[in-house]
C-alpha atoms as a PDB file:
ATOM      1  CA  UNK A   1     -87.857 132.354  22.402  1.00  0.00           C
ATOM      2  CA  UNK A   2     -90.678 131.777  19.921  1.00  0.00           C
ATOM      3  CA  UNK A   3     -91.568 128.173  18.910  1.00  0.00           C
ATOM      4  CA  UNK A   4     -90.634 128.778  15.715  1.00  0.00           C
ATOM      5  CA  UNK A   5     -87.282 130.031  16.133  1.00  0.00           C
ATOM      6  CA  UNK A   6     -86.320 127.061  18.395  1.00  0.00           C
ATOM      7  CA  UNK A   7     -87.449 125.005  15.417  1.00  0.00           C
ATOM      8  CA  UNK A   8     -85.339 127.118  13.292  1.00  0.00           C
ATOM      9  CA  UNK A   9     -82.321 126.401  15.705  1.00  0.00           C
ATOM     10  CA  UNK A  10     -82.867 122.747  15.235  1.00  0.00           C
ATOM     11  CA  UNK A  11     -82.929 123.233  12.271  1.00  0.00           C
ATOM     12  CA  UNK A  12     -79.655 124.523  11.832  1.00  0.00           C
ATOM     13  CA  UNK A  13     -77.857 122.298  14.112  1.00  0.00           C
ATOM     14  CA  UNK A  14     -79.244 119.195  12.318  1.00  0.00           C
ATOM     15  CA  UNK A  15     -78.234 120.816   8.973  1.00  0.00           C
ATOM     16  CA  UNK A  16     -74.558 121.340  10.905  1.00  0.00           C
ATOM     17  CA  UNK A  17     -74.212 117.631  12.040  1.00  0.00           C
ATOM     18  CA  UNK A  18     -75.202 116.011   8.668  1.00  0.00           C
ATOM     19  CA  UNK A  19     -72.154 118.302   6.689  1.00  0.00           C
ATOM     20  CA  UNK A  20     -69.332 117.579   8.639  1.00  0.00           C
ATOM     21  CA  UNK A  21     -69.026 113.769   7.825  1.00  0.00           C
ATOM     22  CA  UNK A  22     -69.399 115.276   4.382  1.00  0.00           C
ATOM     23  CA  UNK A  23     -66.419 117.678   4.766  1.00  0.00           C
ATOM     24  CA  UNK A  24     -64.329 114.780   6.422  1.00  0.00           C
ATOM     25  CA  UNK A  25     -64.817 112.522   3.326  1.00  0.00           C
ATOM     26  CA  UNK A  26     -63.856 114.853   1.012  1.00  0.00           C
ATOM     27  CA  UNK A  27     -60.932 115.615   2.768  1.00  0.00           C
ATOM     28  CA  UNK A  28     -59.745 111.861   2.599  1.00  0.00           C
ATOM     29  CA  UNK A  29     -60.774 111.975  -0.683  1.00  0.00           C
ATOM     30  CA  UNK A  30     -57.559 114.501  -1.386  1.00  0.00           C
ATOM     31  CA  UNK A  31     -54.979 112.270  -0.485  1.00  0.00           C
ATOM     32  CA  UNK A  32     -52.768 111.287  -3.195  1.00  0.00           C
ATOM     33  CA  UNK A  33     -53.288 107.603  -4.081  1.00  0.00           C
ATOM     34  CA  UNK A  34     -50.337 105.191  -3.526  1.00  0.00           C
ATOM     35  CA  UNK A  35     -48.106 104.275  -6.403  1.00  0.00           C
ATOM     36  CA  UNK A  36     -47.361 101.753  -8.094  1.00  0.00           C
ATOM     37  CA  UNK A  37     -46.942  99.223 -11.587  1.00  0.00           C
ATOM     38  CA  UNK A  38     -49.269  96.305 -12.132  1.00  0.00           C
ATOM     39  CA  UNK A  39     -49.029  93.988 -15.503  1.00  0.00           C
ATOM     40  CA  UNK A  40     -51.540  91.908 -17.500  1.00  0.00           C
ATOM     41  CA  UNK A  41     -51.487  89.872 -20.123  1.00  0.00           C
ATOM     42  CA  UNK A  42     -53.866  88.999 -23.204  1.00  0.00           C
ATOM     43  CA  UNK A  43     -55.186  86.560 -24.514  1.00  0.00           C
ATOM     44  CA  UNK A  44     -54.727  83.839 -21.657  1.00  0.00           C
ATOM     45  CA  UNK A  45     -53.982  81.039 -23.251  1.00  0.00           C
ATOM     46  CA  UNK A  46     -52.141  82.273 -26.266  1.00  0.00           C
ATOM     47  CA  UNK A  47     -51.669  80.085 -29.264  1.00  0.00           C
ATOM     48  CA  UNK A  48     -47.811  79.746 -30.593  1.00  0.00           C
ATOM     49  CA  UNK A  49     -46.906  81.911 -33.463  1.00  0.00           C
ATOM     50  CA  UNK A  50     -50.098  84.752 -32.801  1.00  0.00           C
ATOM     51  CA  UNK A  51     -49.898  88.389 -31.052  1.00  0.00           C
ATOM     52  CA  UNK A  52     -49.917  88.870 -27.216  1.00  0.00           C
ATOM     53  CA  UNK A  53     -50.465  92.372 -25.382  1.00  0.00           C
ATOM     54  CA  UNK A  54     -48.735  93.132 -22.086  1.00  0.00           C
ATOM     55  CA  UNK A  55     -50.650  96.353 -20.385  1.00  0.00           C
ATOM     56  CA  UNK A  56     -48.351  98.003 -17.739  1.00  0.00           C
ATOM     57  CA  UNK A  57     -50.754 100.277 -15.881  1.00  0.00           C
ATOM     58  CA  UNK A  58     -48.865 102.612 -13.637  1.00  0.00           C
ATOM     59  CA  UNK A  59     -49.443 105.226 -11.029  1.00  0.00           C
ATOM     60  CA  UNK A  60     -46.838 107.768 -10.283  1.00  0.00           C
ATOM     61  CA  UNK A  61     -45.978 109.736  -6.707  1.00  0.00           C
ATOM     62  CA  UNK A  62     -47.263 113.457  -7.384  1.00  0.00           C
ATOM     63  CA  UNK A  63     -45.004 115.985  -9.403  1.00  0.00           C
ATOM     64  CA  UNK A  64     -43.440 112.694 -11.097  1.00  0.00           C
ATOM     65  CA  UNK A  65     -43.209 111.959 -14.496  1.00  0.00           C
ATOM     66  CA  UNK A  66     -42.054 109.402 -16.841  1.00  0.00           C
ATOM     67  CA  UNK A  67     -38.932 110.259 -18.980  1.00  0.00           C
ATOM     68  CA  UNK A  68     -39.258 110.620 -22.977  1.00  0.00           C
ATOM     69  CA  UNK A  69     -38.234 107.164 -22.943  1.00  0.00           C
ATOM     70  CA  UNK A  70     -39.282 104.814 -20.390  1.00  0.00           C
ATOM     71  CA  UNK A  71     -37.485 102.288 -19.616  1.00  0.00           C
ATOM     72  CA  UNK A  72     -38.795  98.620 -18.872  1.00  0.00           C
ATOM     73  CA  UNK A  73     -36.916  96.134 -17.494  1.00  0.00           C
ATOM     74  CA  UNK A  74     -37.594  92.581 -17.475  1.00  0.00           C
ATOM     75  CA  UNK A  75     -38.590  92.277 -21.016  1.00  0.00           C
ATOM     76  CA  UNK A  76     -35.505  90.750 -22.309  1.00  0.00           C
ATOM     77  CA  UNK A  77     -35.522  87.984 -24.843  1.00  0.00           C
ATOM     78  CA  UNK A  78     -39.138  88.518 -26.200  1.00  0.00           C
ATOM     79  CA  UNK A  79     -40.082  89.724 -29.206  1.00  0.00           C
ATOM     80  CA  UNK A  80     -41.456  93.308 -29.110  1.00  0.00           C
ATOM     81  CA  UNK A  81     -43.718  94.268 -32.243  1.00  0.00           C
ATOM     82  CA  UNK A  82     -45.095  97.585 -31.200  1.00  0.00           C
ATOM     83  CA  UNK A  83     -45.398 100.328 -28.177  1.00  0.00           C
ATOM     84  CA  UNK A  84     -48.200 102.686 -27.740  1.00  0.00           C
ATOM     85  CA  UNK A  85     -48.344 104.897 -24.318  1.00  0.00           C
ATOM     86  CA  UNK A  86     -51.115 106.083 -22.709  1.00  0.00           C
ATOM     87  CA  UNK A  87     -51.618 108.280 -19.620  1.00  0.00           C
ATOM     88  CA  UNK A  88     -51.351 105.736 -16.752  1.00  0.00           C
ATOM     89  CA  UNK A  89     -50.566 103.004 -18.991  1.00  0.00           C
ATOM     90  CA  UNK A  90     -47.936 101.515 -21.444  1.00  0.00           C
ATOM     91  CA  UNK A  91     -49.264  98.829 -24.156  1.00  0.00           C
ATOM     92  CA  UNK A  92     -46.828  96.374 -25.819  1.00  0.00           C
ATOM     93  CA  UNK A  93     -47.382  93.406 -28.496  1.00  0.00           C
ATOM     94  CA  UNK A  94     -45.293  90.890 -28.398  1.00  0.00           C
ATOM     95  CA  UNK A  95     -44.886  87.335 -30.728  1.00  0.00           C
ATOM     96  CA  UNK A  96     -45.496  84.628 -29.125  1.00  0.00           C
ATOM     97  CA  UNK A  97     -42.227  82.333 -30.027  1.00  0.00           C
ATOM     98  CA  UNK A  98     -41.270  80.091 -27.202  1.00  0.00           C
ATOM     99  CA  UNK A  99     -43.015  77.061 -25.855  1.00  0.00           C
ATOM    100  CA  UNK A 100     -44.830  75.636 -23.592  1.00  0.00           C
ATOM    101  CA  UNK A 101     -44.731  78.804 -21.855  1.00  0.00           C
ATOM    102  CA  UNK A 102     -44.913  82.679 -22.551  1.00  0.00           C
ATOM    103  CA  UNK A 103     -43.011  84.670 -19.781  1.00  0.00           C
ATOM    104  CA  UNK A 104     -40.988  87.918 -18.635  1.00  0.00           C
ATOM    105  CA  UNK A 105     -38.934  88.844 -15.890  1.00  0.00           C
ATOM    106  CA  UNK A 106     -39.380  91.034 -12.646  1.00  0.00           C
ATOM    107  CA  UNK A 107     -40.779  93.930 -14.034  1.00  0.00           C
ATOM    108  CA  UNK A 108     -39.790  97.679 -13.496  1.00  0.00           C
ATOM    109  CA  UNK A 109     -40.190 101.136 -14.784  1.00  0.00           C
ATOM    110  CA  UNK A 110     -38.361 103.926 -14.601  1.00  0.00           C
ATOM    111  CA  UNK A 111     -39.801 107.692 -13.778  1.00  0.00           C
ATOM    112  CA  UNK A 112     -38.324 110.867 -12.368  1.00  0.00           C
ATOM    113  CA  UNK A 113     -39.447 112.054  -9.078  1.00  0.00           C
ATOM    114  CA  UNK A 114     -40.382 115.655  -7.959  1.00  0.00           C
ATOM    115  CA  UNK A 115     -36.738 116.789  -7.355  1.00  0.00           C
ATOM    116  CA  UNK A 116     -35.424 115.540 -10.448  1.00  0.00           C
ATOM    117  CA  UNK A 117     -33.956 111.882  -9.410  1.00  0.00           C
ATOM    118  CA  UNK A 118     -34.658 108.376 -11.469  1.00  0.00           C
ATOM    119  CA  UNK A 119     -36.730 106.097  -9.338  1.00  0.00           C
ATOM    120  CA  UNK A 120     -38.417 102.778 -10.196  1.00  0.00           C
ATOM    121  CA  UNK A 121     -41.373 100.811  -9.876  1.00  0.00           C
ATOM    122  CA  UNK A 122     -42.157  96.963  -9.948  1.00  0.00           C
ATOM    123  CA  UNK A 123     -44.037  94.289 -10.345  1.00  0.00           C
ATOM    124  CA  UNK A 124     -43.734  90.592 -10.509  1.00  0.00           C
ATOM    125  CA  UNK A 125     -43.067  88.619 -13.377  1.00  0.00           C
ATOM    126  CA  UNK A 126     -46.063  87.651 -15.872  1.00  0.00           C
ATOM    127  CA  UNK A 127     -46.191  84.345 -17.773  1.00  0.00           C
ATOM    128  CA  UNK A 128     -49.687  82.526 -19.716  1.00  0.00           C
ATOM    129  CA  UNK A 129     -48.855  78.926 -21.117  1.00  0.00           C
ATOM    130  CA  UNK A 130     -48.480  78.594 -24.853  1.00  0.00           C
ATOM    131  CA  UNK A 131     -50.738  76.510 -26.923  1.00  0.00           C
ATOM    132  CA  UNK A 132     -48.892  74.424 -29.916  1.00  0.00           C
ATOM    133  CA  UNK A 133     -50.478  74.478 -33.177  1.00  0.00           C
ATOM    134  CA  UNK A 134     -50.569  70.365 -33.366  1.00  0.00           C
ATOM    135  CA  UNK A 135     -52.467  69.687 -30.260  1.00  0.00           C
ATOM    136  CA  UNK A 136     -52.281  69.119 -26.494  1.00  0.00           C
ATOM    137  CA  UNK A 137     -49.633  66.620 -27.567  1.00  0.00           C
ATOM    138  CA  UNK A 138     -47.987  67.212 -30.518  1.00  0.00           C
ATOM    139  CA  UNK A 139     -45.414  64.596 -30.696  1.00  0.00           C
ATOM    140  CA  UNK A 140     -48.053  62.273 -31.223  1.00  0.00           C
ATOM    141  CA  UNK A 141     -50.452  64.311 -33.834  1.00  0.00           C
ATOM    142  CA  UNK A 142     -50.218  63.254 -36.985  1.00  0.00           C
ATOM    143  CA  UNK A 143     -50.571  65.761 -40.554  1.00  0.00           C
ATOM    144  CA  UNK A 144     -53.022  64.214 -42.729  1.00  0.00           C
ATOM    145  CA  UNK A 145     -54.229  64.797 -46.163  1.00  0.00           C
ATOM    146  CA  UNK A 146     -57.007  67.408 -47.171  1.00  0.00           C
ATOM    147  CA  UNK A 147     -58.707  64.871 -49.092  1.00  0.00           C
ATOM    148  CA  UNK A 148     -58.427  61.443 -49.901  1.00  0.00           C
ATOM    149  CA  UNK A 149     -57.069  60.713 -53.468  1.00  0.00           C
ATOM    150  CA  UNK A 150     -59.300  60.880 -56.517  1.00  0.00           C
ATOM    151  CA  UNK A 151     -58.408  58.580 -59.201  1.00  0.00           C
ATOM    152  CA  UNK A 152     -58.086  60.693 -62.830  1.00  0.00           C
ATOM    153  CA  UNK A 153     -57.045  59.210 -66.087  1.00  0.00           C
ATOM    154  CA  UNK A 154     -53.369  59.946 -67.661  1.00  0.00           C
ATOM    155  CA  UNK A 155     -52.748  63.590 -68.490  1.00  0.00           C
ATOM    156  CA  UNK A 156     -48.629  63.502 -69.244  1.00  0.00           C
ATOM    157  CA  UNK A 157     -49.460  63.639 -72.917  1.00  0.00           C
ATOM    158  CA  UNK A 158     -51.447  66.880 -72.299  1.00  0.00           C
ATOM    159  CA  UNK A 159     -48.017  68.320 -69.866  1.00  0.00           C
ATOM    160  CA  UNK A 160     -45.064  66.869 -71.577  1.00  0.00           C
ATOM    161  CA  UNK A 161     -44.485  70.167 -73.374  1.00  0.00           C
ATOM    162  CA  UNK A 162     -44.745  71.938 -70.693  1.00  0.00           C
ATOM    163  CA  UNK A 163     -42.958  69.394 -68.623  1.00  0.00           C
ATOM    164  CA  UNK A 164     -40.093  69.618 -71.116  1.00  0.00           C
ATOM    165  CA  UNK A 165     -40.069  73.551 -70.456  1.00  0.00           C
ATOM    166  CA  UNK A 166     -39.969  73.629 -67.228  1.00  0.00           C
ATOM    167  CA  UNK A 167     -37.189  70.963 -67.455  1.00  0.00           C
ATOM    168  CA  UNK A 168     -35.451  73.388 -69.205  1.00  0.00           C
ATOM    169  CA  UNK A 169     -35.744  75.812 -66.732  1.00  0.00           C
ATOM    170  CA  UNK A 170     -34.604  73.940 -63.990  1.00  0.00           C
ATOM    171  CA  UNK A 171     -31.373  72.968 -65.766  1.00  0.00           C
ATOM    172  CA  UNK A 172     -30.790  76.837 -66.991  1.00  0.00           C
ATOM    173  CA  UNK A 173     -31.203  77.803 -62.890  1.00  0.00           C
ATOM    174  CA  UNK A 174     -28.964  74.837 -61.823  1.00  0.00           C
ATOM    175  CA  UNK A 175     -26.362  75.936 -63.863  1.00  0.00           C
ATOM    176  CA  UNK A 176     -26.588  80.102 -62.431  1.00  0.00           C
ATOM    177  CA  UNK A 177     -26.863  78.247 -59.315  1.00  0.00           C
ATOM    178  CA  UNK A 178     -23.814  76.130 -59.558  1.00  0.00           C
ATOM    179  CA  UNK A 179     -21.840  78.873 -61.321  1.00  0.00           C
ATOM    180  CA  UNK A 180     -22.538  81.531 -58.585  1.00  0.00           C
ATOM    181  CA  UNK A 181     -21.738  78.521 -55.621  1.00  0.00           C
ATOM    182  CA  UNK A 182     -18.248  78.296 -57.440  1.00  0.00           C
ATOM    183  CA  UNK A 183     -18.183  82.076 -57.438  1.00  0.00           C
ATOM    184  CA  UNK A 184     -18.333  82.622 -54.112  1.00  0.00           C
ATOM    185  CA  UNK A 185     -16.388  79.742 -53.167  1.00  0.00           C
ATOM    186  CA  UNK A 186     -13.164  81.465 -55.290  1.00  0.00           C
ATOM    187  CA  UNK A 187     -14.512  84.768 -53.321  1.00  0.00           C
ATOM    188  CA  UNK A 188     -14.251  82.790 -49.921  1.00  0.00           C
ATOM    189  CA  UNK A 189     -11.198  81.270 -51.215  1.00  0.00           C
ATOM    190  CA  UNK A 190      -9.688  84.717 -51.897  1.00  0.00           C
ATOM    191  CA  UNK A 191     -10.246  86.030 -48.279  1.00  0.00           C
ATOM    192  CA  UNK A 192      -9.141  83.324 -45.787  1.00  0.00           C
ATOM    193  CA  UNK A 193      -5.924  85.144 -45.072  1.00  0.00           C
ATOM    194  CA  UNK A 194      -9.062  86.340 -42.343  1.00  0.00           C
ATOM    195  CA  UNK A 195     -10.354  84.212 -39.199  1.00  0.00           C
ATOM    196  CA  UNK A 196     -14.525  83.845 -40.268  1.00  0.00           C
ATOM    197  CA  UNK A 197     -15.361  86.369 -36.889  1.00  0.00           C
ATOM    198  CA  UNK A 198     -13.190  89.185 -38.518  1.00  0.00           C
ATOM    199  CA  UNK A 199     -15.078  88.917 -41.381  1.00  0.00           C
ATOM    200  CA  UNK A 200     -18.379  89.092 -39.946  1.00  0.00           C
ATOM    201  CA  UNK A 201     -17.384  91.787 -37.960  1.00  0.00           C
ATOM    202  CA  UNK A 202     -15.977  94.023 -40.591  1.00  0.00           C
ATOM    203  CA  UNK A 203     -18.939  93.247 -42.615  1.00  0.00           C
ATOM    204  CA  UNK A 204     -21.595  94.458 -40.216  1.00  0.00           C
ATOM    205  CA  UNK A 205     -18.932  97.578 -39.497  1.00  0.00           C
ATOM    206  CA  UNK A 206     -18.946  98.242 -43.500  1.00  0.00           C
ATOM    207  CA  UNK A 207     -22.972  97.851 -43.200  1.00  0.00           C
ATOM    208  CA  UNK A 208     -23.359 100.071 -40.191  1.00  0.00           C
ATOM    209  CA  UNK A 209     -21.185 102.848 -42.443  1.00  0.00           C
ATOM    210  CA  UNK A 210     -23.567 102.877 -45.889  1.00  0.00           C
ATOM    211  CA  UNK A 211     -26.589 104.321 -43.301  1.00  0.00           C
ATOM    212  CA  UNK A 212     -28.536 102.533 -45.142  1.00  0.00           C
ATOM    213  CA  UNK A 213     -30.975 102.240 -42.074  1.00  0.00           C
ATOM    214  CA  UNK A 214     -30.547 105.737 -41.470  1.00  0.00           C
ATOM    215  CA  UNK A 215     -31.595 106.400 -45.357  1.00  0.00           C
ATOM    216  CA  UNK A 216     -34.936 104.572 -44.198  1.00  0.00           C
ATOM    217  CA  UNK A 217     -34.096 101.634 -46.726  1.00  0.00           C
ATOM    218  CA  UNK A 218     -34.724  99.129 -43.492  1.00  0.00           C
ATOM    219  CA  UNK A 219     -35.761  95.920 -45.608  1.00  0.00           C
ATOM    220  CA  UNK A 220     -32.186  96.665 -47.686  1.00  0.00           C
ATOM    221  CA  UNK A 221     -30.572  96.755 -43.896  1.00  0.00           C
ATOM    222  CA  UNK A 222     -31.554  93.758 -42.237  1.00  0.00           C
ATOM    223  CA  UNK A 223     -31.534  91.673 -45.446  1.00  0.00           C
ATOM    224  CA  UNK A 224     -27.804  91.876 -45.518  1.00  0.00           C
ATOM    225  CA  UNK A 225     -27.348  91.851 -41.203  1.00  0.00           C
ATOM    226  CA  UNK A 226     -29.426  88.240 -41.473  1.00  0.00           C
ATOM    227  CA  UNK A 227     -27.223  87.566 -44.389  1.00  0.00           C
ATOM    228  CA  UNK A 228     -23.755  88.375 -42.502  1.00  0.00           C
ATOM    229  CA  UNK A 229     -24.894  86.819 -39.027  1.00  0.00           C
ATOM    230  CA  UNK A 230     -26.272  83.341 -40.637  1.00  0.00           C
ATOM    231  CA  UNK A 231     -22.833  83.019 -42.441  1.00  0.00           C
ATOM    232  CA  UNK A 232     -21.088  83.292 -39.431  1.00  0.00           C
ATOM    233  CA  UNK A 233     -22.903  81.045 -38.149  1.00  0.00           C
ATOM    234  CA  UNK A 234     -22.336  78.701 -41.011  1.00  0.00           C
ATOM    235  CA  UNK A 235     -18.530  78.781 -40.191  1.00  0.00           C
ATOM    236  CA  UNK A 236     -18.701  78.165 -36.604  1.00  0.00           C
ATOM    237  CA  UNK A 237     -21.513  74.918 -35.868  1.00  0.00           C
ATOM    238  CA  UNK A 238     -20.658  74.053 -39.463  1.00  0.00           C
ATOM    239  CA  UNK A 239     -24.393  73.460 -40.981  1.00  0.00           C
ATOM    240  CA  UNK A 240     -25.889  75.332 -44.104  1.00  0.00           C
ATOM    241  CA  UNK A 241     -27.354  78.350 -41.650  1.00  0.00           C
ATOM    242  CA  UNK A 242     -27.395  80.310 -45.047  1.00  0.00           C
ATOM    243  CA  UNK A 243     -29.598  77.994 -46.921  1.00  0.00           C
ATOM    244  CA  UNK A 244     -31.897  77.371 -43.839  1.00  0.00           C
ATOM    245  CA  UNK A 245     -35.329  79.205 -42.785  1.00  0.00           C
ATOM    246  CA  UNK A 246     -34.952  80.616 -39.198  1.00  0.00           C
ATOM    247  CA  UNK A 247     -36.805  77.812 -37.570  1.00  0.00           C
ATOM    248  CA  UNK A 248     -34.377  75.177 -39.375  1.00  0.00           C
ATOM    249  CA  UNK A 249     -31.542  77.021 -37.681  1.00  0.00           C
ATOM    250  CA  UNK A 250     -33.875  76.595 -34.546  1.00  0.00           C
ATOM    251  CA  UNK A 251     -33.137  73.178 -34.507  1.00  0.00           C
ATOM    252  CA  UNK A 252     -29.316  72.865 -35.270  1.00  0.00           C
ATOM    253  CA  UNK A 253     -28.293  75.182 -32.123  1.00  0.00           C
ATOM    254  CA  UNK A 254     -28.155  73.666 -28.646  1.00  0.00           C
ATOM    255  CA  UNK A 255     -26.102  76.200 -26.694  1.00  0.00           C
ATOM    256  CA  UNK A 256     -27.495  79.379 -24.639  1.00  0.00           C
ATOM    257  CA  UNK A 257     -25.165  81.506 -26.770  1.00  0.00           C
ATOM    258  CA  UNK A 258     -26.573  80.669 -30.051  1.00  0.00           C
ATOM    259  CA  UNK A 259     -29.925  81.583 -28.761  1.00  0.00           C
ATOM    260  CA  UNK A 260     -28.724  84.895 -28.723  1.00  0.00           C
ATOM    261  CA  UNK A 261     -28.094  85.625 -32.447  1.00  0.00           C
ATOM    262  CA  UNK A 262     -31.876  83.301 -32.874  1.00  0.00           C
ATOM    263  CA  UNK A 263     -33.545  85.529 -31.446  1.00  0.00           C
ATOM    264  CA  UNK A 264     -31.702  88.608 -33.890  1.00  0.00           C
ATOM    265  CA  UNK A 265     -32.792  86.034 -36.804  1.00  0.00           C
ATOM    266  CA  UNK A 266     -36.290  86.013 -35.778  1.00  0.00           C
ATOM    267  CA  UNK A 267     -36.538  90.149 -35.428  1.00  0.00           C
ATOM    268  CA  UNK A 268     -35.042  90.208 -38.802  1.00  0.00           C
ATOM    269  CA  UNK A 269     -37.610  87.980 -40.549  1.00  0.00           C
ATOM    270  CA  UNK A 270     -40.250  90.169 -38.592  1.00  0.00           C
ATOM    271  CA  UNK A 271     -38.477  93.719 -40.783  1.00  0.00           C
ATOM    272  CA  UNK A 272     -38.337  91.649 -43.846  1.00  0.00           C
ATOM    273  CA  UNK A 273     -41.509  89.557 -44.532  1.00  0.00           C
ATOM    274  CA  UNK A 274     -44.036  91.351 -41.776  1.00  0.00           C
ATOM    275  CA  UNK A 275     -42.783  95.161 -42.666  1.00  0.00           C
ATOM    276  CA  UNK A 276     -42.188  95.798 -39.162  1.00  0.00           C
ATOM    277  CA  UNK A 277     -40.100  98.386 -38.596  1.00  0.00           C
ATOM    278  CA  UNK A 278     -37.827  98.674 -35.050  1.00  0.00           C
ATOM    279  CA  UNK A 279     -36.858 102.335 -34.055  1.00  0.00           C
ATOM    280  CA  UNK A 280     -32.748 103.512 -33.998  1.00  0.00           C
ATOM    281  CA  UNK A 281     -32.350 102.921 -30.590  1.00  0.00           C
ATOM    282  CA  UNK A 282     -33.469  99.221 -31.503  1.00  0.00           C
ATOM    283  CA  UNK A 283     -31.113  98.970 -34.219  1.00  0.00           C
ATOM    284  CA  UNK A 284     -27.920  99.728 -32.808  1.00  0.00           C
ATOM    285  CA  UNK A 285     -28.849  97.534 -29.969  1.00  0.00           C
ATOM    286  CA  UNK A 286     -29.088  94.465 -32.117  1.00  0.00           C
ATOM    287  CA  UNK A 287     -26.077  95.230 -33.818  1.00  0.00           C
ATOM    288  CA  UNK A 288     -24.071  95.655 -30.623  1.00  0.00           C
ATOM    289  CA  UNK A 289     -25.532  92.434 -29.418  1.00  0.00           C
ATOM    290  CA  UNK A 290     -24.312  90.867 -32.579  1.00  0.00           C
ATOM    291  CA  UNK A 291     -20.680  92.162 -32.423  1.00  0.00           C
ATOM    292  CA  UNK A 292     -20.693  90.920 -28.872  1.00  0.00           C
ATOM    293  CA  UNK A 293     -22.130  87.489 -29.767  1.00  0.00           C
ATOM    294  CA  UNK A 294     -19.594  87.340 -32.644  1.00  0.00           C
ATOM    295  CA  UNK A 295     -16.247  88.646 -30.054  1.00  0.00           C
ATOM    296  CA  UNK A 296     -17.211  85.761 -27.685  1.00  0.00           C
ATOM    297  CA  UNK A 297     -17.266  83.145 -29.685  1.00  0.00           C
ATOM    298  CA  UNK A 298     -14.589  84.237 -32.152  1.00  0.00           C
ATOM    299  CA  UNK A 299     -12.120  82.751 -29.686  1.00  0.00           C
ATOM    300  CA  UNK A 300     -13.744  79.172 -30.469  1.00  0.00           C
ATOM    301  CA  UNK A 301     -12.697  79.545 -34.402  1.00  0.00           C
ATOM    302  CA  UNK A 302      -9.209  80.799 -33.131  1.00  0.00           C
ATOM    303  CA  UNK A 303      -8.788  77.334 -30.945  1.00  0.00           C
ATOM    304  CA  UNK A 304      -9.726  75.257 -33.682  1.00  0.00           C
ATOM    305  CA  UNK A 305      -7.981  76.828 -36.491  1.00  0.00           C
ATOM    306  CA  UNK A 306      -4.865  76.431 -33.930  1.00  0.00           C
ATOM    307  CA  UNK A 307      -5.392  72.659 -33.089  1.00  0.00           C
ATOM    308  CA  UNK A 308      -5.834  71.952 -37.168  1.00  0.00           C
ATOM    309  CA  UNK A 309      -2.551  73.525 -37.502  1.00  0.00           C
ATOM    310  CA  UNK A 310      -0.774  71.660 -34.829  1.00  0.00           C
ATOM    311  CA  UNK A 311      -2.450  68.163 -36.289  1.00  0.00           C
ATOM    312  CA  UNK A 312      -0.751  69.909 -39.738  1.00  0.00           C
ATOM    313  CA  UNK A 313       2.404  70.258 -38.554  1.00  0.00           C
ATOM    314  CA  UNK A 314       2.306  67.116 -36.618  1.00  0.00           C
ATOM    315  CA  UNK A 315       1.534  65.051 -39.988  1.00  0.00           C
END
């Protein structure tokens, strides 16, 4: 054998030994990567009353898919704004309205596997603390003026006219006010023959049949479900919840229940002053969770419309 064909050889054996790591690699490189669901959250800290986004980045077992609509589990009592899904991922905003901290619960999504069967993955619980608007310590903060106060000679002579107007104004709404107040009280007055939780619940069932949500007039909807639900809720911890902003009512409830039908108050505000807009499915969840809210603690009304008969009778 010539010298050059043995160098040739070598050639070809080197050439040989340096692609078969190569092939190996590749090989390895084929297997299907593990699956799973991780969750993040941004920003870290958030302050109270802003935007969050939770990213659920996911990886499915091959020939898997996710249903048309995933389901998440763990979200429960926070307040969802919007959804957008992405190959591999799921983003969702959220309001920040709870203190001190931010949180959800165990975590899981829902797919279907290769032979058609629901399967789920998980993840632990997120939480990132909350950041209140007065401070690290806000029961000691204290609201102080803009500016300090400028001294200005006498101008009532200037505004009496107009004070006088708007005096006049006042007076005219009083009066529609009062006469609207002793309105509804003769309209109240004309239905007690009905317990206050068969009202409520007729009302949202009368509601539910216009379709007005289903017409796409959503503001028109959930004006009149806050309206019904803080009425109720007038008649059974028996403060103004009709006349009060959501956060007022925030701080008249104390039970676990009640925190319930807040947190339908607080999506409500969202559809009426922030033109949010929840989809169907959303809807009829909230309603069922206010018929529920207003079967269980119906009873309560029942018990103390009994006992103020007995006293009644016992008089």
């Amino acid at each position: 054998m010539t010298r050059i064909a043995k160098t040739h050889c070598w050639m070809i054996v080197g050439i040989l030994l340096v692609a078969c790591p190569a092939v190996s690699r590749s090989q390895d490189d084929m297997k299907d990567p593990k699956s799973g669901l991780t969750a993040s959250v941004d920003p870290v800290p958030a302050q109270f009353g802003t935007m969050v986004a939770l990213t659920l980045s996911y990886r499915l077992p091959e020939g898997s898919h996710l249903p048309a609509e995933a389901q998440i589990k763990g979200l429960e009592g926070l307040t969802a704004i919007e959804r957008h899904t992405a190959p591999g991922q799921i983003n969702i905003r959220f309001l920040v309205d709870q203190l001190d901290t931010w949180k959800t619960g165990p975590l899981s999504l829902t797919y279907v596997d290769e032979e058609g069967k629901e399967q789920v993955l998980t993840s632990d619980p997120v939480s990132i603390p909350v950041l209140s608007n007065l401070g690290e310590k806000p029961e000691e903060a204290r609201l102080r003026p803009i500016q300090g106060i400028v001294p200005t000679r006498a101008l009532w002579p200037t505004y009496m006219p107009w004070g006088a107007g708007l005096l006049g104004v006042l007076l005219a709404v009083t009066g529609f006010v009062w006469w609207r107040k002793k309105r509804r009280i003769q309209e109240v007055s004309a239905e007690l023959v009905h317990p206050p939780h068969v009202l409520a619940r007729r009302e949202i069932e009368r509601l539910e049949a216009q379709g007005l949500f289903e017409k796409g007039e959503v503001k028109g909807f959930y004006f009149r479900f806050s309206e019904i639900l803080r009425r109720y809720l007038e008649s059974l911890r028996r403060f103004p919840a009709a006349e009060f902003t959501t956060e007022e009512i925030a701080l008249c409830i104390h039970s676990e229940e009640d925190r319930r039908l807040l947190a339908l108050l607080r999506q409500a505000d969202l559809v009426k002053f922030a033109d949010a807009i929840p989809t169907r499915a959303r809807k009829e969840e909230e309603v069922k969770t206010a018929l529920s809210y207003i079967e269980e603690t119906g009873s309560v009304l029942d018990i103390g419309q009994a006992r103020d008969g007995d006293q009644g009778r016992a008089i």
